[in-house]
N, C-alpha and C. Protein backbone atom coordinates (compact mmCIF):
# COMPACT_ATOMS: atom_id res chain seq x y z
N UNK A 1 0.85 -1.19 0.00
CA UNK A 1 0.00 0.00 0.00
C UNK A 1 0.88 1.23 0.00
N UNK A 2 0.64 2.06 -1.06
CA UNK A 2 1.16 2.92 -0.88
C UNK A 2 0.78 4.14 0.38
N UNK A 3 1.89 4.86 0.05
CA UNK A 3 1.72 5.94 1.51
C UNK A 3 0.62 7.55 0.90
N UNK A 4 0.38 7.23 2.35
CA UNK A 4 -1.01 9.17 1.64
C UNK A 4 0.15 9.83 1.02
N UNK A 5 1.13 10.12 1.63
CA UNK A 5 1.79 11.23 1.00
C UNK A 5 2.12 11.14 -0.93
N UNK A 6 2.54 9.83 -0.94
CA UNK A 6 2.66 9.39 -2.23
C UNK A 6 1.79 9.24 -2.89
N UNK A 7 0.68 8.78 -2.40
CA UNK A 7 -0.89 8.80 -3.39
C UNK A 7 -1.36 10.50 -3.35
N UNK A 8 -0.84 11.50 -2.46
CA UNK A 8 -1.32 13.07 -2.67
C UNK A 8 -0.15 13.08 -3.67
N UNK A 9 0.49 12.99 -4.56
CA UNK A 9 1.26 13.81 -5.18
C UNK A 9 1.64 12.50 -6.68
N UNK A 10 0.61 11.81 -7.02
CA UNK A 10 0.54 10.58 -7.94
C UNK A 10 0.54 11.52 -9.31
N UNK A 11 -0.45 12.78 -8.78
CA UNK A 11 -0.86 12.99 -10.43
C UNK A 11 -0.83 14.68 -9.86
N UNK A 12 -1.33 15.56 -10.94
CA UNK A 12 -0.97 17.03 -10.62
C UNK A 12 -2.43 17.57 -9.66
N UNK A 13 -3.46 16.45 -10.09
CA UNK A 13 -4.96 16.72 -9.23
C UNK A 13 -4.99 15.75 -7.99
N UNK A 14 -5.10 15.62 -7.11
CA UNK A 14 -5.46 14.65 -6.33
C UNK A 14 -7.19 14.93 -5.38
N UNK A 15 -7.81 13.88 -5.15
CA UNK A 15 -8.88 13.83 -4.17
C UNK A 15 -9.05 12.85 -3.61
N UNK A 16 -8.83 12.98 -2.02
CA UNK A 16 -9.26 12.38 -1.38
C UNK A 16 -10.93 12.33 -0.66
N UNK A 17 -11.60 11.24 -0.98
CA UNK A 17 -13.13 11.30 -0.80
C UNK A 17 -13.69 10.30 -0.07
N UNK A 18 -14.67 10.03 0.55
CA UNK A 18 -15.51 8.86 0.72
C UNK A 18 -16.40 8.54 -0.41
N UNK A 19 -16.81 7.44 -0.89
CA UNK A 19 -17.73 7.06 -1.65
C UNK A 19 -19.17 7.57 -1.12
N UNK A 20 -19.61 7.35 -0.16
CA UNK A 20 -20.77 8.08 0.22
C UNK A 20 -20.99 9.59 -0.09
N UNK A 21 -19.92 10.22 0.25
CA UNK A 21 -20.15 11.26 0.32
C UNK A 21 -20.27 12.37 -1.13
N UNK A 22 -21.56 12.96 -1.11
CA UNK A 22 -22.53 13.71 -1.93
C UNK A 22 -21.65 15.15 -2.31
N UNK A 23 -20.65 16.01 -1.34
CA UNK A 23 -20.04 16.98 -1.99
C UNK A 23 -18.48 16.19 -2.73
N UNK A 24 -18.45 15.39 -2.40
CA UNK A 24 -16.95 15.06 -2.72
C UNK A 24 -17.29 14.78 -4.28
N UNK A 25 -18.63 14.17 -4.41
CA UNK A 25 -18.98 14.40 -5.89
C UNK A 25 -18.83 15.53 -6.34
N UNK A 26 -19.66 16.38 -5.83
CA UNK A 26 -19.58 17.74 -6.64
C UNK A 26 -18.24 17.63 -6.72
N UNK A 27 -17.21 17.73 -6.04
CA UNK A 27 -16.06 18.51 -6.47
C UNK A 27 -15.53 18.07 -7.53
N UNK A 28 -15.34 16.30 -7.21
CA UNK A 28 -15.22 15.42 -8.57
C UNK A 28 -15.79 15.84 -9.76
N UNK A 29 -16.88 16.34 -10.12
CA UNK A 29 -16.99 16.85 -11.13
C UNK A 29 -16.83 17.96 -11.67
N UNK A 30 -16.76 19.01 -10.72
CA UNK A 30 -16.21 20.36 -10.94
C UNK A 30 -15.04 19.85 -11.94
N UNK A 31 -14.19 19.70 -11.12
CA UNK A 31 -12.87 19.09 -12.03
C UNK A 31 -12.43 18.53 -13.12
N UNK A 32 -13.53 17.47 -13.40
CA UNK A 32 -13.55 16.68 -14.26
C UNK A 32 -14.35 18.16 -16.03
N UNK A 33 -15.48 18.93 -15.37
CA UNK A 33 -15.86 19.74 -16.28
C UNK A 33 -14.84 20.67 -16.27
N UNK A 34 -13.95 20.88 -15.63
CA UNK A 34 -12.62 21.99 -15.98
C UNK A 34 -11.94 21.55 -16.85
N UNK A 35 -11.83 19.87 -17.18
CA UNK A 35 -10.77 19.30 -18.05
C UNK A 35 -10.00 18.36 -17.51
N UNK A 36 -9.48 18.68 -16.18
CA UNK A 36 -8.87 18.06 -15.64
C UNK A 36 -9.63 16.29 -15.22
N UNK A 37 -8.05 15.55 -15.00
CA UNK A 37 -8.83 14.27 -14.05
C UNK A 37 -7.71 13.82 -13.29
N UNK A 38 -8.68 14.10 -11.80
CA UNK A 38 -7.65 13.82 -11.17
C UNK A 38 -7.59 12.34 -10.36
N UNK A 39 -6.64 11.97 -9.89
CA UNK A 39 -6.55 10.81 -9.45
C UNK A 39 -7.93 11.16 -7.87
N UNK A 40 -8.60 10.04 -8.06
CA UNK A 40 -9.56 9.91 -7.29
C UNK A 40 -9.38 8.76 -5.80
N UNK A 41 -9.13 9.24 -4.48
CA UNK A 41 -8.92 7.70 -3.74
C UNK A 41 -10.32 8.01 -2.46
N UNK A 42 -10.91 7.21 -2.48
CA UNK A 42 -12.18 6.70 -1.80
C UNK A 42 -11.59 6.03 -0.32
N UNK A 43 -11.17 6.94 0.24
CA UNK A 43 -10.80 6.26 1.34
C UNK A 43 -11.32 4.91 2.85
N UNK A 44 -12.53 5.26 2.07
CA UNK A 44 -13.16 4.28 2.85
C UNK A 44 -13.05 2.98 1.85
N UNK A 45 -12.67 2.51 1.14
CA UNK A 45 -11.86 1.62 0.54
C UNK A 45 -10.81 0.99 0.04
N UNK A 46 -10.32 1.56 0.86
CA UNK A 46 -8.68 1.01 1.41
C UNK A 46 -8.63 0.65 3.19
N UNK A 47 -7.69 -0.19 3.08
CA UNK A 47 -8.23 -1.26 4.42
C UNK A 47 -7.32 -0.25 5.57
N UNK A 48 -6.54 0.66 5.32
CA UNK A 48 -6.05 1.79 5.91
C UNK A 48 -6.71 3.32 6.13
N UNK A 49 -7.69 3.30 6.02
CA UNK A 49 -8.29 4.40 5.08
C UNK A 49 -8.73 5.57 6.66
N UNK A 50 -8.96 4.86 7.48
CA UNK A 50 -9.13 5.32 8.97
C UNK A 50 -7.69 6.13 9.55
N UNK A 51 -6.61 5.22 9.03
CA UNK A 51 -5.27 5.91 9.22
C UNK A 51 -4.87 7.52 8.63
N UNK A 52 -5.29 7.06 6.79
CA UNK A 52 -5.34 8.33 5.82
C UNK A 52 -6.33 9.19 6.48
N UNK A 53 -6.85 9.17 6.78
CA UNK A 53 -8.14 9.66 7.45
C UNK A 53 -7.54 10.65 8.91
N UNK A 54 -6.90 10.23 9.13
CA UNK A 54 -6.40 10.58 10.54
C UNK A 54 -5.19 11.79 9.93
N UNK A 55 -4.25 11.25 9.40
CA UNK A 55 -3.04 11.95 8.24
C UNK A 55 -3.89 12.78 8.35
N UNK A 56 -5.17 12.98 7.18
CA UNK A 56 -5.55 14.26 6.69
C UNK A 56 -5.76 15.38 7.64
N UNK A 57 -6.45 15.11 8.61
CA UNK A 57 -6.46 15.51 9.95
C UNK A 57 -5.75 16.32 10.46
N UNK A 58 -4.29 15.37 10.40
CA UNK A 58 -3.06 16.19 11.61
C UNK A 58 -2.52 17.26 10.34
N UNK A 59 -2.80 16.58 9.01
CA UNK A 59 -2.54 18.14 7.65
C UNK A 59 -3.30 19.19 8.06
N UNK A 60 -3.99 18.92 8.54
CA UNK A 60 -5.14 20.53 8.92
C UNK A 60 -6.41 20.37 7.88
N UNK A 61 -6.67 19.34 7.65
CA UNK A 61 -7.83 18.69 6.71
C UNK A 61 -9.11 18.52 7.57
N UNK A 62 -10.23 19.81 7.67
CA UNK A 62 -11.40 20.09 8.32
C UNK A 62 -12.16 20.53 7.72
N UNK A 63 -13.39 20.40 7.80
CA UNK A 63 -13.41 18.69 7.65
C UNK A 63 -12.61 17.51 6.52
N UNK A 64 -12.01 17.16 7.06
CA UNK A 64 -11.54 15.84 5.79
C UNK A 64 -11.93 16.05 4.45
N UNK A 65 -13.08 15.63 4.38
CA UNK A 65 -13.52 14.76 2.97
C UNK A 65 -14.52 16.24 2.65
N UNK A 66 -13.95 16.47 1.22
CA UNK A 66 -13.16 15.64 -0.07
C UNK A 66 -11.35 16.71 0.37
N UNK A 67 -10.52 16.58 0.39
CA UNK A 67 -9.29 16.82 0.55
C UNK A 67 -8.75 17.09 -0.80
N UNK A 68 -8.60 18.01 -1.37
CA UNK A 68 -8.01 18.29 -2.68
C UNK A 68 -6.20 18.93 -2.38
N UNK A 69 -5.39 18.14 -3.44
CA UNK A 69 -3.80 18.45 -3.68
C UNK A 69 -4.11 18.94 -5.06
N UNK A 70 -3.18 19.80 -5.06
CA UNK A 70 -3.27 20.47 -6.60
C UNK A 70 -1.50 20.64 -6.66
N UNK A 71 -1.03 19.92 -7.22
CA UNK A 71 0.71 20.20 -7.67
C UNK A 71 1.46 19.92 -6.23
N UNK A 72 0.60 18.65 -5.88
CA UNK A 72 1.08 17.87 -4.50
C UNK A 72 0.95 18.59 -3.11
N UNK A 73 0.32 20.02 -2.82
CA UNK A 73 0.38 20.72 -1.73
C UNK A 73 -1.59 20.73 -1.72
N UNK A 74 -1.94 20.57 -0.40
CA UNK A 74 -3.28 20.41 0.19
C UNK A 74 -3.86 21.87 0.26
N UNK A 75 -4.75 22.08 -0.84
CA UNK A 75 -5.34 23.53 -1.19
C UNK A 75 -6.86 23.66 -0.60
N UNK A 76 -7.42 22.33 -0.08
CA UNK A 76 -8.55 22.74 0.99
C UNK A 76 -9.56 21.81 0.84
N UNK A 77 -10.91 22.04 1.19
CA UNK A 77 -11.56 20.74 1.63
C UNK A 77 -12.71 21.98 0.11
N UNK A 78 -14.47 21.11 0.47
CA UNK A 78 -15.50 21.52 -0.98
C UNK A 78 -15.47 23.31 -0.74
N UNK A 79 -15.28 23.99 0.38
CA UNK A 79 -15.85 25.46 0.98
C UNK A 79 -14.39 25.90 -0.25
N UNK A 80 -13.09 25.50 0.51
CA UNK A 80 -12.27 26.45 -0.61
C UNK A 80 -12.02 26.34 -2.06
N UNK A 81 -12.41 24.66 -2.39
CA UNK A 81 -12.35 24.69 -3.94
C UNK A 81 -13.38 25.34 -4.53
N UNK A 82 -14.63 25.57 -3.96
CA UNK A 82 -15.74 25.96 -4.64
C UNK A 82 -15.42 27.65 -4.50
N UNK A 83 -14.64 28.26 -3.53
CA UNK A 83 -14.28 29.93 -3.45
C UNK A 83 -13.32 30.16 -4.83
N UNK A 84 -12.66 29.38 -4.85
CA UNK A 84 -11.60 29.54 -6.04
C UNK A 84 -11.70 29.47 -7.10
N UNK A 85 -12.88 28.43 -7.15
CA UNK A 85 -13.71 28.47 -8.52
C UNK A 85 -14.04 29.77 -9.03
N UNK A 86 -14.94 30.51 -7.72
CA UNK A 86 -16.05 31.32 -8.03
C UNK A 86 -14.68 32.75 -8.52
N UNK A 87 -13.63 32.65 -8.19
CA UNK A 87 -12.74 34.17 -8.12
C UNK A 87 -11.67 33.89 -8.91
N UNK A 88 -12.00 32.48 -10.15
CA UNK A 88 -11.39 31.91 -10.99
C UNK A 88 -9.66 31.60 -11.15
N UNK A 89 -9.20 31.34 -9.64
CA UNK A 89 -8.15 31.18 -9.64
C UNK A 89 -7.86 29.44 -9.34
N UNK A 90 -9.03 28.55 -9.62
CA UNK A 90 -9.02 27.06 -9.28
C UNK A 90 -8.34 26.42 -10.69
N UNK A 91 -9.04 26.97 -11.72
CA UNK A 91 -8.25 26.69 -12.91
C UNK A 91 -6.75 27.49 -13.47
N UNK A 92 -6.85 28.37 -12.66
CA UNK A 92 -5.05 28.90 -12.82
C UNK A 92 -4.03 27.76 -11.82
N UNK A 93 -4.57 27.48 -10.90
CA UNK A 93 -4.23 26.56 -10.06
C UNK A 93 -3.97 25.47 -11.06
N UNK A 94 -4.60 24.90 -11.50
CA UNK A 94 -4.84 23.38 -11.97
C UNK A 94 -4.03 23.47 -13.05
N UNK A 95 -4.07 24.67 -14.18
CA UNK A 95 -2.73 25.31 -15.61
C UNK A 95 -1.31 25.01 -14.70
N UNK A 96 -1.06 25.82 -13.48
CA UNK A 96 0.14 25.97 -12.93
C UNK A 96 0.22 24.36 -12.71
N UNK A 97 -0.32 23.66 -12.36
CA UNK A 97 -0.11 22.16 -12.29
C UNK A 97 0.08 21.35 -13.17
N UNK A 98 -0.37 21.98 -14.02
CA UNK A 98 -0.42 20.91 -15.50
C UNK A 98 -1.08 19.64 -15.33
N UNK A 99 -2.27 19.74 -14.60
CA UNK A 99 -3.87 18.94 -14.65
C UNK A 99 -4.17 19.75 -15.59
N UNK A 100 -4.84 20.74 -16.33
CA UNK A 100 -5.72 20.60 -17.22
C UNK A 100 -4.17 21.72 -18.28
N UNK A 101 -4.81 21.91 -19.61
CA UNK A 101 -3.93 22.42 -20.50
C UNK A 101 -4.35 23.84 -21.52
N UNK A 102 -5.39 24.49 -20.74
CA UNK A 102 -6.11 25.34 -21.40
C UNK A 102 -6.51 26.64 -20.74
């Protein structure tokens, strides 16, 4: 199993989510309609996932889920991706990462 730190920094998007959970969608798709795709991990399906869970935590991850990395550094939980959206600096974010190309 790989380590959180190494699964936050796999790809230039990362999200950490629960499958249950209803905003972690939204964000998932925010993203996905920006262009980007980012590596997606469902933490409640990984047999560690209570541990990652905890990690996100002592990162300053409040609430947790959905946990977004953008160019491997933890840029905030659905409240700040959805602010960044709105003041269009989520997709300058995601260019500077080279997740999306436009």
């Amino acid at each position: 199993m790989e380590s959180f730190r190494e699964l936050a920094t796999e790809k230039a998007a990362v999200i950490f989510t629960k499958s249950s959970c209803c905003i972690c969608h939204s964000v998932k798709s925010l993203f996905y309609e920006l262009g980007a795709s980012p590596a997606i991990h469902e933490i409640d399906r990984y047999s560690n996932g209570r541990d990652m869970e905890s990690a996100l935590r002592q990162l300053g991850c409040n609430p947790s889920f959905p946990a977004v990395f953008i160019g491997g550094k933890y840029v905030g939980s659905s409240k700040d991706i959805i602010s960044f959206h709105v003041d269009g600096s989520l997709k300058q974010m995601l260019k500077d990462a080279r997740a999306i190309w436009f």
